[in-house]
Protein backbone atom coordinates (compact mmCIF):
# COMPACT_ATOMS: atom_id res chain seq x y z
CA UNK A 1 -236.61 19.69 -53.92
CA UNK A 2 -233.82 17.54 -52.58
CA UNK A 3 -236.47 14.71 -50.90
CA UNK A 4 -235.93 12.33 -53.71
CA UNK A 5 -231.91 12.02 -53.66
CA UNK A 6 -232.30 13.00 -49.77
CA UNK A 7 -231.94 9.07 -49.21
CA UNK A 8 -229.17 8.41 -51.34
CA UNK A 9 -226.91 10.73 -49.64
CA UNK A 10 -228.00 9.38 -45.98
CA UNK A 11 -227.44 5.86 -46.95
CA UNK A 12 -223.67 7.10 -48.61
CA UNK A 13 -222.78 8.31 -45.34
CA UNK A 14 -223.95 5.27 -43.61
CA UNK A 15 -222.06 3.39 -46.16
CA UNK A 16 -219.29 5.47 -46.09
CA UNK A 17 -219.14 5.68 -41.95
CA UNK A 18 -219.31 1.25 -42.51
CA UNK A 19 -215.83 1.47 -44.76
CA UNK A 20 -214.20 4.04 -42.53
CA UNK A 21 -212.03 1.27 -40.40
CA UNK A 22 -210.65 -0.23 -43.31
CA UNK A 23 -209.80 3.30 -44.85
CA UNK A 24 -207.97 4.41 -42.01
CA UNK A 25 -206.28 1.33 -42.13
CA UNK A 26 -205.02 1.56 -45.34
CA UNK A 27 -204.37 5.19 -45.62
CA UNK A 28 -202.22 4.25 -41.70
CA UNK A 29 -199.99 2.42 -44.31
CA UNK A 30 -199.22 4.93 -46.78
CA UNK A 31 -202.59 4.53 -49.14
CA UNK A 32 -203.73 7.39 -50.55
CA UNK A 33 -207.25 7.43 -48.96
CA UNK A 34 -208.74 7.65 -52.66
CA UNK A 35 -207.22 4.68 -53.66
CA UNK A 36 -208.02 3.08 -50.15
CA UNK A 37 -211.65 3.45 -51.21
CA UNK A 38 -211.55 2.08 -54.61
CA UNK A 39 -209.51 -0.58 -53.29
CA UNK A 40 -212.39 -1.74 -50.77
CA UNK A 41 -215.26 -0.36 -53.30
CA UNK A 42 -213.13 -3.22 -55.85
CA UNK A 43 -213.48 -5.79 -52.56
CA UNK A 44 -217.08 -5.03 -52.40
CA UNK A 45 -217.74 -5.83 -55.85
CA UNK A 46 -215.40 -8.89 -55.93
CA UNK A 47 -217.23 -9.95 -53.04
CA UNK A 48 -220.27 -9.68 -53.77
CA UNK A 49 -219.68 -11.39 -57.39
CA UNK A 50 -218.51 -14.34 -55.34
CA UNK A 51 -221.50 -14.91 -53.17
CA UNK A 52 -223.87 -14.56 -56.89
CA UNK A 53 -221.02 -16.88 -58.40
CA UNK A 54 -221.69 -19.66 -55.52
CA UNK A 55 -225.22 -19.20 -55.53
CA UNK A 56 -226.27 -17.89 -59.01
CA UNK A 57 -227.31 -21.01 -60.80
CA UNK A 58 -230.34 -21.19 -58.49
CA UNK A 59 -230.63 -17.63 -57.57
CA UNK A 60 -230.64 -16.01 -61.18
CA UNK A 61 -232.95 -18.72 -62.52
CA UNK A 62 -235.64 -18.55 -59.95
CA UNK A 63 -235.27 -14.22 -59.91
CA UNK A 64 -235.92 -14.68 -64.21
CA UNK A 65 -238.39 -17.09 -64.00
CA UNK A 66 -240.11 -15.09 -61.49
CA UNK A 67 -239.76 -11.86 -63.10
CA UNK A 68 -240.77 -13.44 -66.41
CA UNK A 69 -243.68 -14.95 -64.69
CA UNK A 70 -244.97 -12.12 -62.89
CA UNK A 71 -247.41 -10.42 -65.72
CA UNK A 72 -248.71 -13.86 -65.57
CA UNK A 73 -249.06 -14.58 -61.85
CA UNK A 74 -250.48 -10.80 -61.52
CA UNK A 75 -253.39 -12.15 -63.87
CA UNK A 76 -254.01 -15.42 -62.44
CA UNK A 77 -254.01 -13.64 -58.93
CA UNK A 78 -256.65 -11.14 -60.45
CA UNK A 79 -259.02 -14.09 -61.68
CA UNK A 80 -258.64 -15.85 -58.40
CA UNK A 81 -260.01 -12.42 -56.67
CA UNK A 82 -263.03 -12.63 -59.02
CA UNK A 83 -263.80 -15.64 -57.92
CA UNK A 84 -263.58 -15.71 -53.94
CA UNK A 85 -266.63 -13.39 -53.92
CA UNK A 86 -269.39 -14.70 -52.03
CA UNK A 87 -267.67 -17.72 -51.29
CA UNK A 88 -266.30 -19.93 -48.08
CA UNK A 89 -263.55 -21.86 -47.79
CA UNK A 90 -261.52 -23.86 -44.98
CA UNK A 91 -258.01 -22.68 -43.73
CA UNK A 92 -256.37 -24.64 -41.41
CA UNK A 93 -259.81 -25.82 -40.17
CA UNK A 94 -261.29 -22.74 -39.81
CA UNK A 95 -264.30 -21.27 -42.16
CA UNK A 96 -263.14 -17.65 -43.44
CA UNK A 97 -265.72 -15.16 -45.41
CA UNK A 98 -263.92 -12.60 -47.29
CA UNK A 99 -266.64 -11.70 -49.16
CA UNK A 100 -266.24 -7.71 -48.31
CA UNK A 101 -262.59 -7.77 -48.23
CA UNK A 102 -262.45 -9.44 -51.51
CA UNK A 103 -264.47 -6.71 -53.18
CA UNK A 104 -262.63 -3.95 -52.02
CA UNK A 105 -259.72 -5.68 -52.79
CA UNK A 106 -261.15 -6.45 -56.23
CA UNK A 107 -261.70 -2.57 -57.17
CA UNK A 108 -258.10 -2.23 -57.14
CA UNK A 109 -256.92 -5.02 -58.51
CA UNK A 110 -255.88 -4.37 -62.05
CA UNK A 111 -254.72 -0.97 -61.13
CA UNK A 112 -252.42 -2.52 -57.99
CA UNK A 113 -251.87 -5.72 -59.72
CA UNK A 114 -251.25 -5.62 -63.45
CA UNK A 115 -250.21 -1.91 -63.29
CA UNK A 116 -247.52 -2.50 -60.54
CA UNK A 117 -246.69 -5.76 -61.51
CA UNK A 118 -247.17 -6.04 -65.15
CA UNK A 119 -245.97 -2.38 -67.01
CA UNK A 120 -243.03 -2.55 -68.01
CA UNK A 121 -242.44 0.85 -68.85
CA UNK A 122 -243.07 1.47 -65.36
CA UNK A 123 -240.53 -0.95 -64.22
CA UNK A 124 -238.18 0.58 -66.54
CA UNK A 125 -238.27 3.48 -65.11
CA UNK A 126 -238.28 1.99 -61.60
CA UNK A 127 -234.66 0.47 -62.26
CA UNK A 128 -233.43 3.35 -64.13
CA UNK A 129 -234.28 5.70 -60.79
CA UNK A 130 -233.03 3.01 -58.61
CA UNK A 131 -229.88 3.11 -60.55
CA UNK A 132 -229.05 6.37 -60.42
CA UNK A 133 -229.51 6.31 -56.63
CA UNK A 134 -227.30 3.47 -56.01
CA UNK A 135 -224.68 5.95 -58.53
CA UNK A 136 -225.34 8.80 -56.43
CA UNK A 137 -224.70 7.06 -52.99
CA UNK A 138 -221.31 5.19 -54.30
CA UNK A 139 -220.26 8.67 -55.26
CA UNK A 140 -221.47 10.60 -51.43
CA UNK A 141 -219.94 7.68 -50.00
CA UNK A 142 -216.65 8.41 -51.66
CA UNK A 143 -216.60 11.86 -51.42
CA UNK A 144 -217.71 11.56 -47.27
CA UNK A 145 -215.05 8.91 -46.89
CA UNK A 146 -212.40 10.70 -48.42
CA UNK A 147 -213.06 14.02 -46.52
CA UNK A 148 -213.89 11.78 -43.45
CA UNK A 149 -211.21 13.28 -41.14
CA UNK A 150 -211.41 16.77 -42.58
CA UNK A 151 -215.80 16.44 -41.27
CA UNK A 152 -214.18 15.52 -38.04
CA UNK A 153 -211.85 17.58 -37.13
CA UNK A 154 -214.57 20.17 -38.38
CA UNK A 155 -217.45 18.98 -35.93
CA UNK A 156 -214.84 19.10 -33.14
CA UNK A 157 -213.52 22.49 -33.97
CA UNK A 158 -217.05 23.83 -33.08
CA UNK A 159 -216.74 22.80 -29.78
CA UNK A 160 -214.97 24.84 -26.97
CA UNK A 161 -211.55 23.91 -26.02
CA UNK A 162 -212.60 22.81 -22.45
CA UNK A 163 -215.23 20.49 -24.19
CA UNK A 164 -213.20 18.80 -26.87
CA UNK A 165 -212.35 15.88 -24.81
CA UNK A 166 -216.00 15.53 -24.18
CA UNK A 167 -216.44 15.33 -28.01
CA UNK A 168 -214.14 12.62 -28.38
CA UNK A 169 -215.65 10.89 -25.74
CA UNK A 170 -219.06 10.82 -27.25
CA UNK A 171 -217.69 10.55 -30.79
CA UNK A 172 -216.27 6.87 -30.14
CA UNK A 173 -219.44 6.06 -28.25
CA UNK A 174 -222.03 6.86 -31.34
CA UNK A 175 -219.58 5.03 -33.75
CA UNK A 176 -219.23 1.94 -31.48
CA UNK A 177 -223.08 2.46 -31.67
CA UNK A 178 -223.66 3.08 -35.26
CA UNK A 179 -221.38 0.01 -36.05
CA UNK A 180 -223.81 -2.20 -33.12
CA UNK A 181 -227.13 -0.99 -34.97
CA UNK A 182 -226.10 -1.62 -38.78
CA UNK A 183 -224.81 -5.08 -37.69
CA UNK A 184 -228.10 -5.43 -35.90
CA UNK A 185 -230.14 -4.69 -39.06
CA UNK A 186 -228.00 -6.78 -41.09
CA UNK A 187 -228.57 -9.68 -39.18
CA UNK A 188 -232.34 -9.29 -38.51
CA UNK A 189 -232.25 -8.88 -42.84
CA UNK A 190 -230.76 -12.24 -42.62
CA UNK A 191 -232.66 -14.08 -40.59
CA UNK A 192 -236.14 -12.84 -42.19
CA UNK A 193 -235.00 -13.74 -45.48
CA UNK A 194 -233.50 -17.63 -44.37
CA UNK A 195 -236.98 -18.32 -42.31
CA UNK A 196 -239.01 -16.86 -45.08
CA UNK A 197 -237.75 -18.85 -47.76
CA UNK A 198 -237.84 -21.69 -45.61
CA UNK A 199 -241.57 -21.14 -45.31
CA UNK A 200 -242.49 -20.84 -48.95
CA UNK A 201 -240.58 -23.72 -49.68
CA UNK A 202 -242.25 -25.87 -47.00
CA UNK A 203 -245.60 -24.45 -48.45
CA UNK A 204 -244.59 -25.80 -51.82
CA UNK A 205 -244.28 -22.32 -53.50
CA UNK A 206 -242.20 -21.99 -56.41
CA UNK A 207 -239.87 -19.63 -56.64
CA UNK A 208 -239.10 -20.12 -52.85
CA UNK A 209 -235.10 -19.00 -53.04
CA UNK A 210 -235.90 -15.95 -54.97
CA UNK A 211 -238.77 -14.83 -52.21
CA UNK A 212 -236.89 -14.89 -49.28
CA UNK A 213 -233.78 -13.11 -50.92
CA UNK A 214 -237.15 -10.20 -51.74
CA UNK A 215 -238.01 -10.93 -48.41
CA UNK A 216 -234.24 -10.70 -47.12
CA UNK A 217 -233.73 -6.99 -49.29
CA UNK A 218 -236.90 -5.84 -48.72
CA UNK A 219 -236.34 -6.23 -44.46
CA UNK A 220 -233.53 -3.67 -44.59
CA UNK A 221 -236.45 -1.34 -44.71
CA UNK A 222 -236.44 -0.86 -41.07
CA UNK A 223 -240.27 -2.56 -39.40
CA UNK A 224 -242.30 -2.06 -43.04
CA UNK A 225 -239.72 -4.31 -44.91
CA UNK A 226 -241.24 -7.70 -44.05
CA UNK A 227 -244.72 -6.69 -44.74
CA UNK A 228 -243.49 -5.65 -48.06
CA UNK A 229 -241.62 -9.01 -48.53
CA UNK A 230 -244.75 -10.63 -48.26
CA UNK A 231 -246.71 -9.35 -51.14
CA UNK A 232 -244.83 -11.10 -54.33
CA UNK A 233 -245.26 -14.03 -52.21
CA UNK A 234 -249.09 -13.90 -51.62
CA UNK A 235 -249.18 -13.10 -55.33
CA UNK A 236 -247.43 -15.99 -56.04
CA UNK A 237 -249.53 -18.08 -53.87
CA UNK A 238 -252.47 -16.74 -54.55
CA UNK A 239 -252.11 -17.95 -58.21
CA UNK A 240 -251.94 -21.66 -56.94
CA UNK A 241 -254.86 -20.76 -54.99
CA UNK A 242 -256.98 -18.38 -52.91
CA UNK A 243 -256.60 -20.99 -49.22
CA UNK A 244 -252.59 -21.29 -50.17
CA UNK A 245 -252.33 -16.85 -50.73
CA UNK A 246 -254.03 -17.00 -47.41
CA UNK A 247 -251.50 -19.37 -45.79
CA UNK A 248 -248.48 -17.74 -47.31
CA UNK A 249 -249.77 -14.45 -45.52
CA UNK A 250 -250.50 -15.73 -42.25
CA UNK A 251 -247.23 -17.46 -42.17
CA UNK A 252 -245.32 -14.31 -43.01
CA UNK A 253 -247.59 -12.30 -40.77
CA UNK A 254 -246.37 -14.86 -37.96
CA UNK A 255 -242.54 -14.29 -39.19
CA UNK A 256 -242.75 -11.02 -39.25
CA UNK A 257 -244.41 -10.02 -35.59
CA UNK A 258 -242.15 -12.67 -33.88
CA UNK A 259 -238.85 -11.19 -35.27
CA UNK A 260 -239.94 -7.58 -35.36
CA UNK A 261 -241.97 -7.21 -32.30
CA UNK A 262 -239.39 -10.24 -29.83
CA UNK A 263 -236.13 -10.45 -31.64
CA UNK A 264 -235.53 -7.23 -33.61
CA UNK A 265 -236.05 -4.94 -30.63
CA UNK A 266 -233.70 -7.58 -28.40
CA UNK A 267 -230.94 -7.31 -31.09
CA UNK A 268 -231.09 -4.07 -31.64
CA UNK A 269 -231.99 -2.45 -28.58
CA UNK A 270 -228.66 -4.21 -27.01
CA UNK A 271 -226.84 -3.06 -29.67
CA UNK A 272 -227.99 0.63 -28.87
CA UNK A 273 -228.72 -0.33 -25.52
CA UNK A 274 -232.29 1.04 -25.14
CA UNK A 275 -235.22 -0.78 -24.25
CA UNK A 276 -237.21 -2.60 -26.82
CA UNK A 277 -240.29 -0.57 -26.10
CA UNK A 278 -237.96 2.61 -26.70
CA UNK A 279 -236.58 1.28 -30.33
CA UNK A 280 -240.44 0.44 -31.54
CA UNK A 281 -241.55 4.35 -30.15
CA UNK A 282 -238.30 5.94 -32.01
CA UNK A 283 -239.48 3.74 -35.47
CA UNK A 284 -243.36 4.91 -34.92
CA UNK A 285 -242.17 8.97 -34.46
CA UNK A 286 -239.29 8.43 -37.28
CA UNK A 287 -241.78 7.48 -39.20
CA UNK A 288 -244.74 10.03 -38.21
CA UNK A 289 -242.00 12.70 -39.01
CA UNK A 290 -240.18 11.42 -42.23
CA UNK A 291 -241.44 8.35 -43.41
CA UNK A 292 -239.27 5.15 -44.44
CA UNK A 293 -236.08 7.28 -44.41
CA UNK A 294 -237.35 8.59 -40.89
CA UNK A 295 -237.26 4.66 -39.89
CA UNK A 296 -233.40 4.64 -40.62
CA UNK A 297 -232.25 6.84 -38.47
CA UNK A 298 -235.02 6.86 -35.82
CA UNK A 299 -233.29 4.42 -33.70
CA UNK A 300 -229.46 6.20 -34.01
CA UNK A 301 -230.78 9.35 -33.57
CA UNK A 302 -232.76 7.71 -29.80
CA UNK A 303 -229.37 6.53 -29.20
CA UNK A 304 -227.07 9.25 -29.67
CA UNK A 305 -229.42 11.34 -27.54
CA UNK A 306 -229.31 8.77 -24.81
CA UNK A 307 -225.29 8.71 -25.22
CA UNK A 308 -225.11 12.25 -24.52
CA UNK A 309 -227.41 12.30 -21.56
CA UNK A 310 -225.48 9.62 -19.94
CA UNK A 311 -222.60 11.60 -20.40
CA UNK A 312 -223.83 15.04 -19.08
CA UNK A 313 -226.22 14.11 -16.36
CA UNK A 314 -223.35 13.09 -14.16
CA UNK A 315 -221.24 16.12 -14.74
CA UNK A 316 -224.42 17.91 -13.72
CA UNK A 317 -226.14 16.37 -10.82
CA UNK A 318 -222.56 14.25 -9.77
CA UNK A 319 -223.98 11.02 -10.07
CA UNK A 320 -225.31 8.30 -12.48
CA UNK A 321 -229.10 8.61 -13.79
């Protein structure tokens, strides 16, 4: 029953555990902690209107144009699957035959394509739940950060006496490590959204600032993101033409295994310090267990549990692992 909202309330924590330093900083100065939230909340917004203010002239025209443009592209995209059955064509030298892949392809088209891309009433109601989840994870965030200490001192109370220093211990380890990953992701975001606009606009795509910042928002989604960047720009190219969809998807498909399977595991296995191979087995059994929320906190939850075996395998065997 709770499923649907069960991701707005883990990314309130997370957002709520990112404020925390500044809170206690505030409230440390005679803030109430309520106020110390809305304060940074009112940073956050001020912020963030700063970066759109910089960059909206060429931001909010190209996300428009492409929005207003996407019924249309969705059609175009559907005619140009039509036509690449049976046929050959040359991509970067090399012959390709889709002929079987276009067909099955084909029977989905205007289901995947126009219905997706082109209802309105479906987009509507998209937004509205998107919305209201963004609405419910300002308000967990609030209510977490406000009652942060309280949840502490809670957890810590349900330890024995004897192992409460132990709980600190660990405490500032997984928050040093929370703080590593989430900086991690951010950055990995970044750089998948920079390179992939960078692409489309060297492939002469239109539109190329809007599709990396999907590309950018969509990598957040922890390993699935990029793939899921790449289809509104394989739609988009695939409208210009069937060899140019083809090259925008090989060159994301290139983006997107370098950075996820050499730099993403690098950045954010030394931010959790486990090995890479570790971080890409904690995303496959996140999500085998829960899906894309099972991907979010795959990798802390690998971490934590290495955190507390290096702290209790010494106190057990007297030594280091």
């Amino acid at each position: 029953m709770i499923r649907d909202f069960l991701g707005a309330f883990v990314l309130g924590s997370l957002l709520a555990f990112l404020i925390q330093p500044w809170v206690t900083r505030l409230a440390g100065r005679g803030v109430p902690r309520w106020i110390s939230i809305l304060a940074i909340y009112l940073a956050m917004l001020l912020l963030a209107a700063g970066v759109v203010w910089l960059v909206a002239p060429l931001v909010v025209s190209e996300t428009l144009a492409l929005q207003a443009q996407a019924p249309a592209i969705a059609s175009t995209a559907q005619d140009q699957l039509s036509r690449l059955a049976g046929q050959k064509f040359e991509i970067f030298g090399f012959r390709v035959d889709l002929t079987s892949t276009t067909k099955v392809i084909e029977s989905h088209a205007n289901e995947f394509l126009l219905g997706q891309f082109g209802n309105a009433v479906s987009l509507g109601l998209a937004a509205l739940g998107t919305l209201l989840q963004f609405i419910l994870m300002l308000i967990v965030a609030f209510l977490v950060a406000l009652d942060a200490p309280a949840i502490t001192n809670l957890l810590r109370r349900l330890f024995p006496r004897e192992y409460r220093s132990d709980f600190d211990q660990i405490w500032l380890q997984i928050k040093r490590m929370l703080y590593g990953y989430m900086r991690g992701q951010l950055l990995i975001a970044a750089l998948i959204g920079l390179v992939s606009g960078l692409a489309d606009g060297f492939l002469g795509l239109n539109y190329a600032v809007a599709l990396g910042l999907l590309a950018g928002l969509t990598a957040l989604v922890p390993y699935l993101g990029p793939f899921l960047g790449a289809i509104p720009a394989v739609l988009v190219g695939l409208a210009v033409s069937p060899t140019t969809a083809l090259e925008v998807a090989l060159v994301y498909l290139v983006i997107s295994n370098v950075i996820l399977n050499f730099v993403y595991p690098k950045v954010v296995g030394d931010a959790v310090r486990l090995p890479p191979i570790l971080v890409i087995i904690a995303f496959i059994a996140g999500f085998s267990l829960a899906g894309i929320l099972g991907m979010f906190i795959a990798v802390p939850i690998a971490a934590t549990l290495r955190i507390l075996f290096d702290h209790v395998y010494p106190r057990l065997y007297g030594q280091r692992a």
